[in-house]
C-alpha atoms as a PDB file:
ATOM      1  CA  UNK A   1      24.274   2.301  42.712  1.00  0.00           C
ATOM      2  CA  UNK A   2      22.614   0.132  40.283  1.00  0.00           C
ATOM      3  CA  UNK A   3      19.210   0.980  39.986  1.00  0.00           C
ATOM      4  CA  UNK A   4      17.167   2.367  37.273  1.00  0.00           C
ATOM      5  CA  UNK A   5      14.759   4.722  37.290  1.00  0.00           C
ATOM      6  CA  UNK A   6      11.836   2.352  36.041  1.00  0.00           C
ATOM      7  CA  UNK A   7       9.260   4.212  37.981  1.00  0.00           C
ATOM      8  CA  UNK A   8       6.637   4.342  35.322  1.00  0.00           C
ATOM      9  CA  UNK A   9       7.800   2.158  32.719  1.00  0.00           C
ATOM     10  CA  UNK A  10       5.076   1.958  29.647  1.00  0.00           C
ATOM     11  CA  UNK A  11       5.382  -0.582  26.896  1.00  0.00           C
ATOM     12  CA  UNK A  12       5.072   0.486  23.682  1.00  0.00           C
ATOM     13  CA  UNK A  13       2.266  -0.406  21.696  1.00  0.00           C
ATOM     14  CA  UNK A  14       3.099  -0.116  17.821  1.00  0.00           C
ATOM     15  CA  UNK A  15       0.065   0.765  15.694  1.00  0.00           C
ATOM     16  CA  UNK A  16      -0.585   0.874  12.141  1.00  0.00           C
ATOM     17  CA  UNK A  17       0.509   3.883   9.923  1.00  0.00           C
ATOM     18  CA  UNK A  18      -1.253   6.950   9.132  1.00  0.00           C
ATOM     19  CA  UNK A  19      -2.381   7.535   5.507  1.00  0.00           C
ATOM     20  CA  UNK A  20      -0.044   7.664   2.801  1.00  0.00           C
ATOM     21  CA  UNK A  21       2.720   5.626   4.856  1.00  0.00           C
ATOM     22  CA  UNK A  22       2.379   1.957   4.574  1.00  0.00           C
ATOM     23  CA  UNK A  23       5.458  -1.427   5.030  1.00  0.00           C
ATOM     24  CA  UNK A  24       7.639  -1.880   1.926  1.00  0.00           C
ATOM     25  CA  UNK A  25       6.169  -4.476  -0.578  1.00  0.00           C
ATOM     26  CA  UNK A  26       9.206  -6.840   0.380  1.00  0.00           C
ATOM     27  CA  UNK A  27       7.966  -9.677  -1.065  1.00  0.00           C
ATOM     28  CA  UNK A  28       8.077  -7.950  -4.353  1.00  0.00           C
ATOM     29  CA  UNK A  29       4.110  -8.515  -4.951  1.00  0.00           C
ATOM     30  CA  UNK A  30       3.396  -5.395  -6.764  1.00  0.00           C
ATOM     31  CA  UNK A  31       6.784  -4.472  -7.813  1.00  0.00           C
ATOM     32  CA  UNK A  32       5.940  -4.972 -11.815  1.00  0.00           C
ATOM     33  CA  UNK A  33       2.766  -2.277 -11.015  1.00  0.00           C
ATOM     34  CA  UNK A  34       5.421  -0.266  -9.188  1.00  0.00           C
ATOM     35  CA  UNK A  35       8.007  -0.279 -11.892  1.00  0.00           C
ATOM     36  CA  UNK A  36       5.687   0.595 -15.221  1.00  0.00           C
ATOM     37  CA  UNK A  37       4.640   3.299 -12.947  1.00  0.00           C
ATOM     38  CA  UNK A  38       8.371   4.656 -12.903  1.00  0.00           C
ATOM     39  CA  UNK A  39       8.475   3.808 -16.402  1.00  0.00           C
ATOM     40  CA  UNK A  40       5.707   6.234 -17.096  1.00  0.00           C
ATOM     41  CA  UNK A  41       7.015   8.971 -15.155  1.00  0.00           C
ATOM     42  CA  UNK A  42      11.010   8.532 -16.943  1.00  0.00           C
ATOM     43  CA  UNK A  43       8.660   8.662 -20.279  1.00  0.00           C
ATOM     44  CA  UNK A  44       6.578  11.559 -19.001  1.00  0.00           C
ATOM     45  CA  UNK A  45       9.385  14.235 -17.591  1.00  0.00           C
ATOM     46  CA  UNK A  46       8.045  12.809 -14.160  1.00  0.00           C
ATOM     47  CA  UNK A  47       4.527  14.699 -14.558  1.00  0.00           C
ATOM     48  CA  UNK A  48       2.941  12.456 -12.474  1.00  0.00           C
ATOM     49  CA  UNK A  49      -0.533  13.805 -13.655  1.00  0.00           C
ATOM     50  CA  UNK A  50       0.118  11.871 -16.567  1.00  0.00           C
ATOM     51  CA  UNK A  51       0.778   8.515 -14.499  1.00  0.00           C
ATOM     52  CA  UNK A  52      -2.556   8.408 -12.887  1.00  0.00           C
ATOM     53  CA  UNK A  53      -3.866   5.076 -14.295  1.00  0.00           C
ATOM     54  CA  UNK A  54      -1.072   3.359 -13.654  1.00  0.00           C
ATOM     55  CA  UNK A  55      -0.795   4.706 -10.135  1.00  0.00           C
ATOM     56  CA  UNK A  56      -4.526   3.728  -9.196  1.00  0.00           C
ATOM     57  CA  UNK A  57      -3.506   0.373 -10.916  1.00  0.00           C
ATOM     58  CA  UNK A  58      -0.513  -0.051  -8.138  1.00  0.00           C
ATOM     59  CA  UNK A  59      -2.217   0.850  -5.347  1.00  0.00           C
ATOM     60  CA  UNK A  60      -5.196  -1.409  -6.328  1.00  0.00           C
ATOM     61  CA  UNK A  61      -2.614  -3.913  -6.167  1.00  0.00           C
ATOM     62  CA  UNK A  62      -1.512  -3.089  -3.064  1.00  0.00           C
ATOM     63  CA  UNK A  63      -4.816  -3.606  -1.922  1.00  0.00           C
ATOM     64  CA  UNK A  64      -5.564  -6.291  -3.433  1.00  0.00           C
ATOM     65  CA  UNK A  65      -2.980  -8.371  -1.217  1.00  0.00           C
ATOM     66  CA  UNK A  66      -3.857  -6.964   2.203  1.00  0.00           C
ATOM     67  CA  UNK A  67      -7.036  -9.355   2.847  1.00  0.00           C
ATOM     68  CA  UNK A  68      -5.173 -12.801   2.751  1.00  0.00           C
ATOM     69  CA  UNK A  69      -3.882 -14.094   6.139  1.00  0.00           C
ATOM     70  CA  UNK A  70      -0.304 -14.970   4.898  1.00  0.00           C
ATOM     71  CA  UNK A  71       2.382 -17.053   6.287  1.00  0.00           C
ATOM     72  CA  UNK A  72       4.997 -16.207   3.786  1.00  0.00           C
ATOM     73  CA  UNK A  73       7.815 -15.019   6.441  1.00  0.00           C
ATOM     74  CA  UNK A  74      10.945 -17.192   6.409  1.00  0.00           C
ATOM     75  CA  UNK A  75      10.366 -20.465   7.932  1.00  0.00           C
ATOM     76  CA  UNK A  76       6.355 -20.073   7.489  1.00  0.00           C
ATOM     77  CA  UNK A  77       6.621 -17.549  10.176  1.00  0.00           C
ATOM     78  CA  UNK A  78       4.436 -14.810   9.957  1.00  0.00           C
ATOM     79  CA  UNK A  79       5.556 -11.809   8.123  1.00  0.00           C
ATOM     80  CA  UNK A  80       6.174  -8.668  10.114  1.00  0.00           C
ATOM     81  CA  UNK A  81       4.727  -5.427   9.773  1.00  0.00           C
ATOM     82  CA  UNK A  82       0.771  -4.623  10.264  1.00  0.00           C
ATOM     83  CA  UNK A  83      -2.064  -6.770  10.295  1.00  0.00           C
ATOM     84  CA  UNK A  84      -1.569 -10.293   8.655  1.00  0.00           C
ATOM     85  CA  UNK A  85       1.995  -8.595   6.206  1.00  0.00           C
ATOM     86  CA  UNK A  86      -0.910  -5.987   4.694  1.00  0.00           C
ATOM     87  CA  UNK A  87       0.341  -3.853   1.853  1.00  0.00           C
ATOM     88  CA  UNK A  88      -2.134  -1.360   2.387  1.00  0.00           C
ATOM     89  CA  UNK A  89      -5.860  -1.294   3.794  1.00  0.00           C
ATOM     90  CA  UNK A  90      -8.502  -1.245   1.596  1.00  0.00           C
ATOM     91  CA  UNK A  91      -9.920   2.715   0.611  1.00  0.00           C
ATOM     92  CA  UNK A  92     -12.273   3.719  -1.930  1.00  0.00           C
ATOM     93  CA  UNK A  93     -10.165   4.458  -4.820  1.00  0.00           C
ATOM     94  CA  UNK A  94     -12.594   7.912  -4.779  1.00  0.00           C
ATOM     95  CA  UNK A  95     -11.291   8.675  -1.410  1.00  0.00           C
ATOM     96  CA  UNK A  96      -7.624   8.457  -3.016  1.00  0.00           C
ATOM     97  CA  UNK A  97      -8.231  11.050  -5.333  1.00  0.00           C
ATOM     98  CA  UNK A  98      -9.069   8.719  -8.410  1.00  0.00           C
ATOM     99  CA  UNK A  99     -13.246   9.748  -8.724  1.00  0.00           C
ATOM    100  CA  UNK A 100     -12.576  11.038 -12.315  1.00  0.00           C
ATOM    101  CA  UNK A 101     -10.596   7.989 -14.074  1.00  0.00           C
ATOM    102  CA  UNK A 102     -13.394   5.555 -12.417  1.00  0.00           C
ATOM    103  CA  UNK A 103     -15.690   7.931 -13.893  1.00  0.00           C
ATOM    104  CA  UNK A 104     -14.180   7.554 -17.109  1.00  0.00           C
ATOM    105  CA  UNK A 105     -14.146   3.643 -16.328  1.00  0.00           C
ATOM    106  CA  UNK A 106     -17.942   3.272 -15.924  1.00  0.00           C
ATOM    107  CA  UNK A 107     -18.547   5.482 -19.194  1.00  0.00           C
ATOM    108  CA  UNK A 108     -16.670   3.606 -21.387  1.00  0.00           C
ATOM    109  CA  UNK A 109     -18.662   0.389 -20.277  1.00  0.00           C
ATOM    110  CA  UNK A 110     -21.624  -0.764 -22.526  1.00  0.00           C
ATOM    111  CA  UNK A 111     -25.400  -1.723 -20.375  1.00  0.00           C
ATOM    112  CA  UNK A 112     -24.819   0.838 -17.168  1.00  0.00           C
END
């Protein structure tokens, strides 16, 4: 008896992650973002309250890199993961929980 119970076989379709998961940078593209922001937290007794610039400043890069249709797999292939090898879709940084520190941005800048 060889036959498999395929009755109602369903592909799977893979779909892009929820908030706050997102693929691995691993090309490396925002790793120097990524590692002053450990930096600051090792400095800072990981109080990550104190980290905030330099985590909007990572995930900016992050998003930064998501819009370019890439071919940087091996072999020009290309890359796995999401839509075009994005890092992260684009979000208002307010919408990330960074309203205040843009805020302080736009405050500190002369003629607005």
């Amino acid at each position: 008896m060889s036959t498999a119970m395929n009755f109602g076989t369903k592909t799977f379709k893979p779909r892009p992650p929820d908030k706050g998961a997102f693929p691995l940078d691993h090309f490396g593209e925002c790793s120097a973002f990524k590692e002053q922001f450990m930096e600051c937290l090792r400095d800072n007794g990981y109080e990550s309250g104190a980290c905030r610039q330099r985590a909007m400043a990572y995930l900016e890069c992050r998003m930064e890199r998501q819009g370019a249709a890439r071919l940087g797999g091996p072999r020009g292939r290309p890359r796995a993961g999401g839509a075009a090898g994005q890092l992260m879709a684009n979000e208002p940084l307010e919408k990330l929980g960074f309203k205040d520190l843009i805020d302080e941005k736009s405050e500190g800048k002369p003629g607005k």
